[in-house]
N, C-alpha and C. Protein backbone atom coordinates (compact mmCIF):
# COMPACT_ATOMS: atom_id res chain seq x y z
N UNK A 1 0.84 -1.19 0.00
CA UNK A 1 0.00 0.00 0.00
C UNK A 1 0.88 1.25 0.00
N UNK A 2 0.40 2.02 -1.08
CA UNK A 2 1.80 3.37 -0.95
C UNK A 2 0.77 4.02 -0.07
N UNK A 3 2.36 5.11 0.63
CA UNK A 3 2.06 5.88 1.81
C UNK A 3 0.36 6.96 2.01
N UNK A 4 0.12 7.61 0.86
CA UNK A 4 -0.82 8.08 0.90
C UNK A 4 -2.02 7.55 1.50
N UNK A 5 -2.13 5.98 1.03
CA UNK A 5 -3.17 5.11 0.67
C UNK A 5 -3.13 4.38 2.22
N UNK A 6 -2.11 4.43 2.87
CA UNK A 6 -2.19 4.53 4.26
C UNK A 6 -2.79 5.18 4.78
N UNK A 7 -2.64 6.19 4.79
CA UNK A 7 -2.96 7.35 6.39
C UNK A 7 -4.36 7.65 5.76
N UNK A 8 -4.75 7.70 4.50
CA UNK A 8 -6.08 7.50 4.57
C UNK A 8 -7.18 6.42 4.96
N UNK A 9 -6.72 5.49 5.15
CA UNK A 9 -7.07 4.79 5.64
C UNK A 9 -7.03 4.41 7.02
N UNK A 10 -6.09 4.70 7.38
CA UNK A 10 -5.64 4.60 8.87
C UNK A 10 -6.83 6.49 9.58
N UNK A 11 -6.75 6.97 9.06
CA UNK A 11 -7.64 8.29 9.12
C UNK A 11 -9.49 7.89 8.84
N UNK A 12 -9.85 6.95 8.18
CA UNK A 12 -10.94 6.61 8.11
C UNK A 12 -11.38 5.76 8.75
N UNK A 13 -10.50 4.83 9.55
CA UNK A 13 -10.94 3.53 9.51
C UNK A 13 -11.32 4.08 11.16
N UNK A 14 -10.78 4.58 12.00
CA UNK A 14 -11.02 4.97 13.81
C UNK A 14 -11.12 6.32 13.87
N UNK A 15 -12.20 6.61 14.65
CA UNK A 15 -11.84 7.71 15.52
C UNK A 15 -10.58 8.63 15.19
N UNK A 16 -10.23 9.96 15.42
CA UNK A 16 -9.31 10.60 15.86
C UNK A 16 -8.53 10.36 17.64
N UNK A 17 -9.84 10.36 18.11
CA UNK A 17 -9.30 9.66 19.76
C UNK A 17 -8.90 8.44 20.26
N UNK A 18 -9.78 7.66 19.09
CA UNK A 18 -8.69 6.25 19.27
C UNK A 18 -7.61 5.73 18.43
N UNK A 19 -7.03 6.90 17.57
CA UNK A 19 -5.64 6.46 17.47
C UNK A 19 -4.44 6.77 18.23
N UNK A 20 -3.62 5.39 18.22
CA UNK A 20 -2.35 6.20 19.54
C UNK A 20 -1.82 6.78 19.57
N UNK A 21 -1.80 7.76 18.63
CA UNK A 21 -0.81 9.00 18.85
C UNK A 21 -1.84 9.85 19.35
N UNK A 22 -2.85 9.83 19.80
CA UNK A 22 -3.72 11.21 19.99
C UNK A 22 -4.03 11.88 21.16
N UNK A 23 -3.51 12.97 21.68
CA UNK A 23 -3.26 14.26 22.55
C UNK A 23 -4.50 15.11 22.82
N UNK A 24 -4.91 14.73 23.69
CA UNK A 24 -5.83 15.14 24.23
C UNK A 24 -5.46 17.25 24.07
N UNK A 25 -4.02 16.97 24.95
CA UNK A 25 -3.45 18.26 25.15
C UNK A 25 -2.24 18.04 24.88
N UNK A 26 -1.54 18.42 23.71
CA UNK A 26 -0.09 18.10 23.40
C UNK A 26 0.60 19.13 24.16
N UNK A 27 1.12 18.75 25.69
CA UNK A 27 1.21 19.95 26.67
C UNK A 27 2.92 19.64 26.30
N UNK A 28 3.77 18.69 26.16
CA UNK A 28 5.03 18.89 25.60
C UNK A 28 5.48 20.25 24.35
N UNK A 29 4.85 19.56 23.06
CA UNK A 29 5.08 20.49 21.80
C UNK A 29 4.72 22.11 22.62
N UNK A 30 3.43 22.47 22.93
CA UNK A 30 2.97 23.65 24.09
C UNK A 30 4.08 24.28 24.57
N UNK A 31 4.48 23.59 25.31
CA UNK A 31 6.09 24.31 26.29
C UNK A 31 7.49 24.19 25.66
N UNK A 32 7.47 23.55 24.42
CA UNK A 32 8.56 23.89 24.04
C UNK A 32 8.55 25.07 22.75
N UNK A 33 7.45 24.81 21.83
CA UNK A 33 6.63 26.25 21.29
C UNK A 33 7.24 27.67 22.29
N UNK A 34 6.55 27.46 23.34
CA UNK A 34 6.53 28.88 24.21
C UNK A 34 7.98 29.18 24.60
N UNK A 35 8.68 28.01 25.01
CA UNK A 35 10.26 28.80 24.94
C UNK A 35 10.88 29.25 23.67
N UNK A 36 10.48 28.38 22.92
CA UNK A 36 11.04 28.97 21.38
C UNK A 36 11.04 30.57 20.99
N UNK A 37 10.11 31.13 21.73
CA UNK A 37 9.44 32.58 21.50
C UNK A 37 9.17 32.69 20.42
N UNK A 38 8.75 32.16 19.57
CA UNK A 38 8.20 32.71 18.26
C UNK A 38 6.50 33.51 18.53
N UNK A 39 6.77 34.63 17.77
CA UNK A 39 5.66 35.60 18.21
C UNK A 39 4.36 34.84 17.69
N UNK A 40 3.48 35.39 18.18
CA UNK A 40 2.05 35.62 17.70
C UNK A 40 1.65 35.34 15.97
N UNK A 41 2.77 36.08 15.68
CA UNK A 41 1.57 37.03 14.06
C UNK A 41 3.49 36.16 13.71
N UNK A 42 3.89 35.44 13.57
CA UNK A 42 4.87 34.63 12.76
C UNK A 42 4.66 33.73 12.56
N UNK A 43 5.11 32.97 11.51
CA UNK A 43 4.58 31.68 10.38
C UNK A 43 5.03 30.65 11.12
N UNK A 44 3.95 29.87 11.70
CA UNK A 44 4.28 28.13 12.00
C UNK A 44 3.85 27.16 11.16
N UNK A 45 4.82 26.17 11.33
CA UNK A 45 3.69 24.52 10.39
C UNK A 45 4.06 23.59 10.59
N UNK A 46 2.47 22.95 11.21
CA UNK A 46 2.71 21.85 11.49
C UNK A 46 2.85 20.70 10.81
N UNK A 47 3.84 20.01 10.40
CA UNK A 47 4.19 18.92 9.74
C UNK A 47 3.87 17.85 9.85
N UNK A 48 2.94 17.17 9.45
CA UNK A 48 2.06 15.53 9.76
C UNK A 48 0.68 16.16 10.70
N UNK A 49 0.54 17.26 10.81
CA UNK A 49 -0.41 17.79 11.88
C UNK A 49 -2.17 16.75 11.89
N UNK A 50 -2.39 16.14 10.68
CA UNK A 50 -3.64 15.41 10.52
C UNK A 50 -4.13 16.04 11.67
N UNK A 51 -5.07 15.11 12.57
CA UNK A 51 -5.91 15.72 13.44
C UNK A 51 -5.78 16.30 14.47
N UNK A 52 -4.43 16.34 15.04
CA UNK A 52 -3.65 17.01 15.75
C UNK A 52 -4.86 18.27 16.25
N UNK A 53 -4.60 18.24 17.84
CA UNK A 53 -5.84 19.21 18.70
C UNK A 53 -4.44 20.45 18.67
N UNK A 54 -3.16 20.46 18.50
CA UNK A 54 -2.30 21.45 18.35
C UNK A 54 -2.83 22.62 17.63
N UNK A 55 -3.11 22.93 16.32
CA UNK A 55 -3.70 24.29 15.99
C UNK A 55 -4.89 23.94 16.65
N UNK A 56 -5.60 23.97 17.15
CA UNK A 56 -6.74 24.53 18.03
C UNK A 56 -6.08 25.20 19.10
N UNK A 57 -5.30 24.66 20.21
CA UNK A 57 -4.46 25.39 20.77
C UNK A 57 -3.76 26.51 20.79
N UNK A 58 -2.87 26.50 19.39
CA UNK A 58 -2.37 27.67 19.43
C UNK A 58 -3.37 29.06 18.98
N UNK A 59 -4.21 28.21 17.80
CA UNK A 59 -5.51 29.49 18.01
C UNK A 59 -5.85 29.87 19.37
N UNK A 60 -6.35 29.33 20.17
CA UNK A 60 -6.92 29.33 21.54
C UNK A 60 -5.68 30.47 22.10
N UNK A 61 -4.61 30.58 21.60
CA UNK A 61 -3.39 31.59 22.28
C UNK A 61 -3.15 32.62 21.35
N UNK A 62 -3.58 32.77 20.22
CA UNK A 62 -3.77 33.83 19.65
C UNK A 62 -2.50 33.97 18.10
N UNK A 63 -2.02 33.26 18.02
CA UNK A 63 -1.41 32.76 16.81
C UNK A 63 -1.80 32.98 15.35
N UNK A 64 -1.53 33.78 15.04
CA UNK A 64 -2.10 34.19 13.72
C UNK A 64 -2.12 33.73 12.55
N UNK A 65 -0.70 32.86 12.37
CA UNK A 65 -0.19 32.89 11.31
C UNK A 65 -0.33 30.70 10.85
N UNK A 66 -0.86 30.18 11.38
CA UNK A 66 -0.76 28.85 11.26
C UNK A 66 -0.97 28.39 9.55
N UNK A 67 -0.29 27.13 9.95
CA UNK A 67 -0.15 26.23 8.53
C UNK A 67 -0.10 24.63 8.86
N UNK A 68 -1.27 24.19 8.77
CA UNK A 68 -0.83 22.26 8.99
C UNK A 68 -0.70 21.43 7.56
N UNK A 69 -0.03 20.88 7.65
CA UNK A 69 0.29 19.96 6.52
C UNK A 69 0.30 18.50 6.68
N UNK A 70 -0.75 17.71 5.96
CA UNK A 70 -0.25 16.52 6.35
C UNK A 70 -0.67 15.75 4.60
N UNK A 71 -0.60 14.60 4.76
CA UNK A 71 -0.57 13.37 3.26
C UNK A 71 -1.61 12.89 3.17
N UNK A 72 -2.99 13.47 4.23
CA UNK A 72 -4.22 12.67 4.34
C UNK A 72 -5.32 13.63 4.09
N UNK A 73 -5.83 13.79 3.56
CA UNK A 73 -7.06 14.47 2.78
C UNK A 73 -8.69 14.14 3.98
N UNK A 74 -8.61 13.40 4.59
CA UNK A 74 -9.55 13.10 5.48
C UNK A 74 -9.38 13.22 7.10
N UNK A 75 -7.74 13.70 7.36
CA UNK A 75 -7.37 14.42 8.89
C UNK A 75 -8.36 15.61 8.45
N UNK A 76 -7.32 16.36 7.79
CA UNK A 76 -7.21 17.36 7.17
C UNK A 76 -8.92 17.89 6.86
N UNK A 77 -9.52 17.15 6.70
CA UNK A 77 -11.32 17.23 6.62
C UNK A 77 -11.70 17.55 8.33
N UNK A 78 -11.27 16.11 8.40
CA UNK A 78 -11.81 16.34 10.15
C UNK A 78 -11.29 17.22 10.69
N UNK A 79 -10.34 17.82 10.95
CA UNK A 79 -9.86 18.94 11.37
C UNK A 79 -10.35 20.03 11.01
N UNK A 80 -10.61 20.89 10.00
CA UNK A 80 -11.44 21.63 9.30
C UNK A 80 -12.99 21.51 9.94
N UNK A 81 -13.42 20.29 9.67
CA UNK A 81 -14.83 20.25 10.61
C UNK A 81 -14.75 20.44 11.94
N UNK A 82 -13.66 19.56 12.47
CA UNK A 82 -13.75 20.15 14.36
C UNK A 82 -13.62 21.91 14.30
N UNK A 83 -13.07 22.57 13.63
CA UNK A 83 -12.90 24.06 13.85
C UNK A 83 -13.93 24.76 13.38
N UNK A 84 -14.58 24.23 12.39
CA UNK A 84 -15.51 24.93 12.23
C UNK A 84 -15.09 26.09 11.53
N UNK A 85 -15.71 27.60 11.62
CA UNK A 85 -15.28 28.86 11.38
C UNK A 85 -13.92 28.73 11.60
N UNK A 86 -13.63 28.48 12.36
CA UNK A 86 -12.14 28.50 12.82
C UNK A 86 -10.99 28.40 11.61
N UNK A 87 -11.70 26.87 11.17
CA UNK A 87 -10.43 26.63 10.19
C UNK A 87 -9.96 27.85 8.96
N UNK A 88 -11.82 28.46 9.21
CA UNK A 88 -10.50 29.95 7.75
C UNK A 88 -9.29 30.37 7.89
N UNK A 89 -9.21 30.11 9.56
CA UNK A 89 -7.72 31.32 9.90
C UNK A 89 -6.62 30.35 9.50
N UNK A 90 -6.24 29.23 8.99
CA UNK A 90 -5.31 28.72 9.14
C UNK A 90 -5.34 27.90 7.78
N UNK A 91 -3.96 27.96 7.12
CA UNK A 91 -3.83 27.39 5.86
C UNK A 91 -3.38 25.77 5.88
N UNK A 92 -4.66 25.38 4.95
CA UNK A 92 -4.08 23.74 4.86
C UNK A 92 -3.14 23.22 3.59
N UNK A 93 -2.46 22.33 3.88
CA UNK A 93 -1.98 21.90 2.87
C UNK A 93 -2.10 19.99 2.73
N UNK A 94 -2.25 19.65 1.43
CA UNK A 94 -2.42 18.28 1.36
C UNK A 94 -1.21 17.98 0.47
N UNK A 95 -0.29 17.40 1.11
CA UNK A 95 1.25 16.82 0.09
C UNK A 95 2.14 15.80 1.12
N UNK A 96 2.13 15.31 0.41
CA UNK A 96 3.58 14.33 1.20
C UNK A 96 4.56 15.03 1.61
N UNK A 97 5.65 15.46 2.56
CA UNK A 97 6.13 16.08 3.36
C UNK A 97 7.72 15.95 1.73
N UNK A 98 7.94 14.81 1.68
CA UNK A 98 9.17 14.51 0.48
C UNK A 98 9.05 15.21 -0.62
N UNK A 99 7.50 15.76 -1.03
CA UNK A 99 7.13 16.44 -2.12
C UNK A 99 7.29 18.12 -1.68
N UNK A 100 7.42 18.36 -0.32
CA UNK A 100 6.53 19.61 -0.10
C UNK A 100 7.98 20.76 -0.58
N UNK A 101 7.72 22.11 -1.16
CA UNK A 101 8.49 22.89 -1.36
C UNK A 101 7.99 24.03 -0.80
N UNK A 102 8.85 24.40 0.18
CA UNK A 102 7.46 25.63 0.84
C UNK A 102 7.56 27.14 -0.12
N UNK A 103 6.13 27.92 0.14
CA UNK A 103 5.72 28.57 -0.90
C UNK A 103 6.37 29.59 -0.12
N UNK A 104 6.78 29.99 1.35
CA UNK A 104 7.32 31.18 2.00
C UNK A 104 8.36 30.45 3.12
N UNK A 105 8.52 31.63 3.64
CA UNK A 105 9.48 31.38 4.98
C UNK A 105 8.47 31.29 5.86
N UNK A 106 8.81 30.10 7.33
CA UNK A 106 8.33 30.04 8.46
C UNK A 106 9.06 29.95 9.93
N UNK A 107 8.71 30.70 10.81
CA UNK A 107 9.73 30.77 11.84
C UNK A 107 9.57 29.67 12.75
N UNK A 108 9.13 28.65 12.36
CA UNK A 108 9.05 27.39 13.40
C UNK A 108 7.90 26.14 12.56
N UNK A 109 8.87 25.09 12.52
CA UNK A 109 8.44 24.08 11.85
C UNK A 109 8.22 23.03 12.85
N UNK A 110 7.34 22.52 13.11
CA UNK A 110 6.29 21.48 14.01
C UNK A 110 6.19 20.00 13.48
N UNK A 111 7.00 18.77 14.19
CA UNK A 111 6.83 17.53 13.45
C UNK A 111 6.78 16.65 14.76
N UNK A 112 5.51 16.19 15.13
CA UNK A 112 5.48 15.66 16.41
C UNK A 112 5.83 14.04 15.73
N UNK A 113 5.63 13.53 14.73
CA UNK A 113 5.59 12.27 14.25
C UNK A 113 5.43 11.79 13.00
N UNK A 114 6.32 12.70 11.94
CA UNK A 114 6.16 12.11 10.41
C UNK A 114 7.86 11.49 10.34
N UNK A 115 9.05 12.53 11.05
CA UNK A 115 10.56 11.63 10.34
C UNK A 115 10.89 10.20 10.79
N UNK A 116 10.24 10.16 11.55
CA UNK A 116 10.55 8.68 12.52
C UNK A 116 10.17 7.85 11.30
N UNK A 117 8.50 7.96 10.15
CA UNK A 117 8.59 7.36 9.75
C UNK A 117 9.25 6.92 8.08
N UNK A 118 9.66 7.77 7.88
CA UNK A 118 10.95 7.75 6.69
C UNK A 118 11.87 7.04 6.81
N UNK A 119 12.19 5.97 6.24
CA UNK A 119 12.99 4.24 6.63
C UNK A 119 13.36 4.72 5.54
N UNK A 120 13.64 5.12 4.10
CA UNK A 120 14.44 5.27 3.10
C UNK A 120 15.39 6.63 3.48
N UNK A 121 16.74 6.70 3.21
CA UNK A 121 17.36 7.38 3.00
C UNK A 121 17.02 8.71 2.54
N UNK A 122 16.47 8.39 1.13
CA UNK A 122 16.00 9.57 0.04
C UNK A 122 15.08 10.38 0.81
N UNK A 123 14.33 10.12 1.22
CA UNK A 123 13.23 10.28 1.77
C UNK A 123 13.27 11.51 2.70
N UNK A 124 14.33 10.84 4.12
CA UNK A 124 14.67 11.45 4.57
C UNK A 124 15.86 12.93 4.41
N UNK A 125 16.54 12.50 3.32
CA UNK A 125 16.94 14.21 2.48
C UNK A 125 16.47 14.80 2.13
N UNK A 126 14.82 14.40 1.03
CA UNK A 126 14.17 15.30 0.69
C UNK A 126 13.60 15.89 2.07
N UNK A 127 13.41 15.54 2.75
CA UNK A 127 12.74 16.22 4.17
C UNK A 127 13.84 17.29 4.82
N UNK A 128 14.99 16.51 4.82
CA UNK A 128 16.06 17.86 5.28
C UNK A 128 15.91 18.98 4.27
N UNK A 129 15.58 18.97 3.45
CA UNK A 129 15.93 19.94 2.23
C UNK A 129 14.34 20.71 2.38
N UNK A 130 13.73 20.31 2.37
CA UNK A 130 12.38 20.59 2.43
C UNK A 130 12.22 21.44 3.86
N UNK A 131 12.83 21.00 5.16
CA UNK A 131 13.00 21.93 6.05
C UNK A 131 13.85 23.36 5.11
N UNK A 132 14.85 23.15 5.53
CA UNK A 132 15.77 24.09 4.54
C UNK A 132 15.39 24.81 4.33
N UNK A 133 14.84 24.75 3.15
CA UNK A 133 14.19 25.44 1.86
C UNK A 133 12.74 26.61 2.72
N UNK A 134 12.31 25.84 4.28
CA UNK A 134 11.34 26.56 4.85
C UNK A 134 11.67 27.15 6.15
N UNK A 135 12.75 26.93 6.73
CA UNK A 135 13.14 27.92 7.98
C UNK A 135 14.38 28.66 7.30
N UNK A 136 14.17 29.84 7.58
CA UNK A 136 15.64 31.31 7.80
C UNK A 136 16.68 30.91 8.66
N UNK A 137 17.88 31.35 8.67
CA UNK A 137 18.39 31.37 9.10
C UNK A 137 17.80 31.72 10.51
N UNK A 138 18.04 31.19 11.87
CA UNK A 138 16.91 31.75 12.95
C UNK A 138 16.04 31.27 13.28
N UNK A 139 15.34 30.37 12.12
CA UNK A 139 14.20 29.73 12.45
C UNK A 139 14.48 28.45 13.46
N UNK A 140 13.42 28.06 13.93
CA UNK A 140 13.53 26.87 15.15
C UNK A 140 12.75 25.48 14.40
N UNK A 141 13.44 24.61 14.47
CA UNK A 141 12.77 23.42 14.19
C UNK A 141 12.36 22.51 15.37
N UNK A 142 11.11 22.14 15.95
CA UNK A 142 10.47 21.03 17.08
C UNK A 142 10.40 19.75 16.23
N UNK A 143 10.75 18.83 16.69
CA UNK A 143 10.52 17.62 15.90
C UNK A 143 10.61 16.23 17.35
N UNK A 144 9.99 15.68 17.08
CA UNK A 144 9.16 14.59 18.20
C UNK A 144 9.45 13.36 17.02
N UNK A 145 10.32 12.33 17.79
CA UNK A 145 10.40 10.60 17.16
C UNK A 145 10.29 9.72 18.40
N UNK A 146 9.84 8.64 17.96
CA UNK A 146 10.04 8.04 18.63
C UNK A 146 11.37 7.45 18.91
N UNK A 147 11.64 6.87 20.23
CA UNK A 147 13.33 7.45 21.19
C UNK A 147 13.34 5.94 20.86
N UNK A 148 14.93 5.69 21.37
CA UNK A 148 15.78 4.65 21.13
C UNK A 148 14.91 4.09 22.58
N UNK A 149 14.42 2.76 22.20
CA UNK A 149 13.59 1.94 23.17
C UNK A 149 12.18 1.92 23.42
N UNK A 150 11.86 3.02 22.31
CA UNK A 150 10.46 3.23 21.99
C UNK A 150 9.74 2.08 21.14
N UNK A 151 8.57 2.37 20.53
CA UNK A 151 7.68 1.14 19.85
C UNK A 151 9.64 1.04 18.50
N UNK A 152 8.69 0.25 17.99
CA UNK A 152 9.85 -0.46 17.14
C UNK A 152 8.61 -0.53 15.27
N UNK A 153 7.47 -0.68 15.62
CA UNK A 153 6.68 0.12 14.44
C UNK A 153 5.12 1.08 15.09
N UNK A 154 4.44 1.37 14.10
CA UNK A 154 3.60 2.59 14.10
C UNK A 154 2.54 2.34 13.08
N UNK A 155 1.14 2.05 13.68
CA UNK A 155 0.06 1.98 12.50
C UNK A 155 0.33 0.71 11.34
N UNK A 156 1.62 -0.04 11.76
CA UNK A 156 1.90 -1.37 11.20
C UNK A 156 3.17 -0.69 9.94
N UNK A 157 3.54 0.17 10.81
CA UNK A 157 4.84 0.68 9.95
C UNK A 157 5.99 0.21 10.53
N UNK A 158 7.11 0.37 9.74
CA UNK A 158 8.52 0.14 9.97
C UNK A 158 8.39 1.92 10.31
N UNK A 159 9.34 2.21 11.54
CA UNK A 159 9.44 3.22 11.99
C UNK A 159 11.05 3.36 12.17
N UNK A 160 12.26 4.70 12.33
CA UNK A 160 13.19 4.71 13.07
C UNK A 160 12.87 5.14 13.88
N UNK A 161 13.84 4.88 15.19
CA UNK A 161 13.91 5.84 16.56
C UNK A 161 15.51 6.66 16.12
N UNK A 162 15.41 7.31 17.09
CA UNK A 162 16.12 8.26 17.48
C UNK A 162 16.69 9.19 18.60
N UNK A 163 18.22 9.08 19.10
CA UNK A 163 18.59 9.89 20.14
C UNK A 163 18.75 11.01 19.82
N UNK A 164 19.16 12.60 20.96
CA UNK A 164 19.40 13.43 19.73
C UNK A 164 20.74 13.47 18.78
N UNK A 165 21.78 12.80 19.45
CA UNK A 165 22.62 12.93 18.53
C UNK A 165 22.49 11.68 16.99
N UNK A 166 21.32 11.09 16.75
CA UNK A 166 21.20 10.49 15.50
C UNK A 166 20.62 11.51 14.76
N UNK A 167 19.70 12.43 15.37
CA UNK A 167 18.54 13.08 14.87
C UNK A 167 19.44 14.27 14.43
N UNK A 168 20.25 14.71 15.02
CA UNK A 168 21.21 15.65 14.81
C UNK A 168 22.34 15.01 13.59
N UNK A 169 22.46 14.46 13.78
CA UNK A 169 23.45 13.49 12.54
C UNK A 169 22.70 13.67 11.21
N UNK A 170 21.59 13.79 11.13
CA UNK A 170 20.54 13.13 9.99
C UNK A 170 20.53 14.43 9.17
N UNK A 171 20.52 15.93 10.53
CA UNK A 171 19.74 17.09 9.99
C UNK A 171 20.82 17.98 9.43
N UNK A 172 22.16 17.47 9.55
CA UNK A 172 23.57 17.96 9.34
C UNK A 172 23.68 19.07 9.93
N UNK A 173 24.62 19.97 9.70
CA UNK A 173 25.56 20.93 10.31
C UNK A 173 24.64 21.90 10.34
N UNK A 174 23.35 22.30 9.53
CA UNK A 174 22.67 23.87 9.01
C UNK A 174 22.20 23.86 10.42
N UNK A 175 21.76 22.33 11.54
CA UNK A 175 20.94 22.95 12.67
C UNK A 175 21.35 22.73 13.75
N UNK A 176 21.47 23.65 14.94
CA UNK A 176 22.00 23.35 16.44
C UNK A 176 21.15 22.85 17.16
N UNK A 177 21.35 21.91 18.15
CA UNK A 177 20.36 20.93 19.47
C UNK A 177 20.11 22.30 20.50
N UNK A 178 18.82 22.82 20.54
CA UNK A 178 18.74 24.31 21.38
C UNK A 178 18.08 23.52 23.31
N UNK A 179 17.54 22.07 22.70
CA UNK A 179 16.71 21.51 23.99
C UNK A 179 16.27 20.14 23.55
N UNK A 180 16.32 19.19 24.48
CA UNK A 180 15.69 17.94 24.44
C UNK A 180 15.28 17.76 25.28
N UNK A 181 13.87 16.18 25.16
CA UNK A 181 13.24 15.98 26.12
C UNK A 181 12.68 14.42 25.95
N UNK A 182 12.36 13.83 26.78
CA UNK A 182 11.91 12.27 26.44
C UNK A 182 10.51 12.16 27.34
N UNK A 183 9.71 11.77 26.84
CA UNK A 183 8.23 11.85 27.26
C UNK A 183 7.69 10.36 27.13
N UNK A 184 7.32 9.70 27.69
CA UNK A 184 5.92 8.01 28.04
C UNK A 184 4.55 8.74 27.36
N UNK A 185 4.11 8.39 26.32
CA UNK A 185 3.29 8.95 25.81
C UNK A 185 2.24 7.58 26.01
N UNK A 186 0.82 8.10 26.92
CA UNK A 186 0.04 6.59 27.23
C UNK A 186 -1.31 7.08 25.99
N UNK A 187 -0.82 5.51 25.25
CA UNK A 187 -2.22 5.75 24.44
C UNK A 187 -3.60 5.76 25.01
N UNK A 188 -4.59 5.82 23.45
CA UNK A 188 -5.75 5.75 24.00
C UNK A 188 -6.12 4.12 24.59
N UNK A 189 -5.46 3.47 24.03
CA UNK A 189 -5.89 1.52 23.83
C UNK A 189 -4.65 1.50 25.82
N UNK A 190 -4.22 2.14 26.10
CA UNK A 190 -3.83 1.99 27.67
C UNK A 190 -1.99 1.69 27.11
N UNK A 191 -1.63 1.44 26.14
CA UNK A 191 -0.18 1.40 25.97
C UNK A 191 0.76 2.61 26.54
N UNK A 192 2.08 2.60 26.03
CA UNK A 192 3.08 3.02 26.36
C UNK A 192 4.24 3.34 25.50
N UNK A 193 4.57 4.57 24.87
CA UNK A 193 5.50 4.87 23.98
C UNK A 193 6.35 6.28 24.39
N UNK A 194 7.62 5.59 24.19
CA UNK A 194 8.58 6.41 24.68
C UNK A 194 8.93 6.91 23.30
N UNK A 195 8.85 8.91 23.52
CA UNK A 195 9.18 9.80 22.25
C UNK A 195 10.67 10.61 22.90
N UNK A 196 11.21 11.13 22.05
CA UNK A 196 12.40 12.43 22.31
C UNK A 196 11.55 13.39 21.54
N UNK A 197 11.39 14.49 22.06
CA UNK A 197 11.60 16.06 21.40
C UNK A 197 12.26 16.57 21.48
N UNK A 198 12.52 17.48 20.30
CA UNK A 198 14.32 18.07 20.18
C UNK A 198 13.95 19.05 19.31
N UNK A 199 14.52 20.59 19.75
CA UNK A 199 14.07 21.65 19.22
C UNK A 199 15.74 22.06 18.86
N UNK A 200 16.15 22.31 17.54
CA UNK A 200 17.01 23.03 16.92
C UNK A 200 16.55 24.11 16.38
N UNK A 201 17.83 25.05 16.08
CA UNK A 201 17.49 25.95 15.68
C UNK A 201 18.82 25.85 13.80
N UNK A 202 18.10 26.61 13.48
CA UNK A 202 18.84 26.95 12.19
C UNK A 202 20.03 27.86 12.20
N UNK A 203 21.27 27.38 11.94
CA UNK A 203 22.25 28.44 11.73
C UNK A 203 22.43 29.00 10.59
């Protein structure tokens, strides 16, 4: 099944609340956002964001400038429907993250759980490049994998983990380790998955 043909499916087939990645209150990404200081009225995006309760949040804080992106055409619905009016304020995008070329600059790029699953090489360059190409010099990158001792797959994927110095290895020299963090993330089904978040910044 190619990737697309996944997450739509995996997006149709349950709930938003009963899949295991799903955050009631993503109070990690939250506090590391807020140290980042990126203002109000500056460009964020969230990367794999599907149904992600995260832009509701940062709307809820006054964030002007949002952008979620994910490969599933039916998050991306449901999300839009949970907001309601809401969703005008915030630009969607539907593309595979390997395809995506961003159309502007953004001062903070948001990936709670798409690089972990990039198992090809290629894959994972077009994604470095694809950051690149979307943070300034300055900009902050958050990115969330699952950690060395974490699940071992995802939704019946082959997944990598990652410490920060792999994750740092991967993203080469353009980005500095500004903060890390390792979080027990308890699903909805009562499990247990150990993530790292790791916020670089762009030199």
């Amino acid at each position: 099944m190619k990737r697309k043909e996944h997450w739509e499916h995996a997006y149709s087939a349950r709930r938003s609340e009963d899949l295991s990645w799903y955050q009631e209150i993503p109070a990690r990404s939250l506090a590391m956002i807020h140290r980042a200081g990126i203002g109000l009225d500056q460009a964020v995006i969230d990367v794999g964001g599907g149904t992600s309760l995260l832009v509701d949040q940062l709307l809820n804080e006054g964030y002007q400038d949002l952008t979620v992106l994910d490969i599933s055409a039916t998050a991306l619905n449901q999300s839009r429907q949970r907001l309601g009016a809401r969703a005008a304020l915030v630009q969607w995008l539907e593309l595979d993250i390997v395809n995506f070329s961003a159309p502007r600059p953004y001062l903070l790029w948001h990936d709670r759980a798409v690089f972990h699953f990039l198992t090809q090489v290629k894959d994972r360059a077009h994604y470095v490049q694809a950051m690149l190409g979307a943070l300034p010099v300055g900009g902050q990158a958050l990115i969330a994998t699952f950690a060395v001792g974490g699940p071992e797959k995802c939704s019946g994927l082959e997944i990598v983990q990652y410490s920060a110095a792999s994750l740092s290895q991967e993203l080469g020299d353009g980005f500095q380790l500004l903060e890390q963090a390792q979080e027990r993330h308890s699903t909805p089904a009562g499990g247990s998955q150990l993530f790292g978040y790791y916020r670089f910044i762009r030199e």
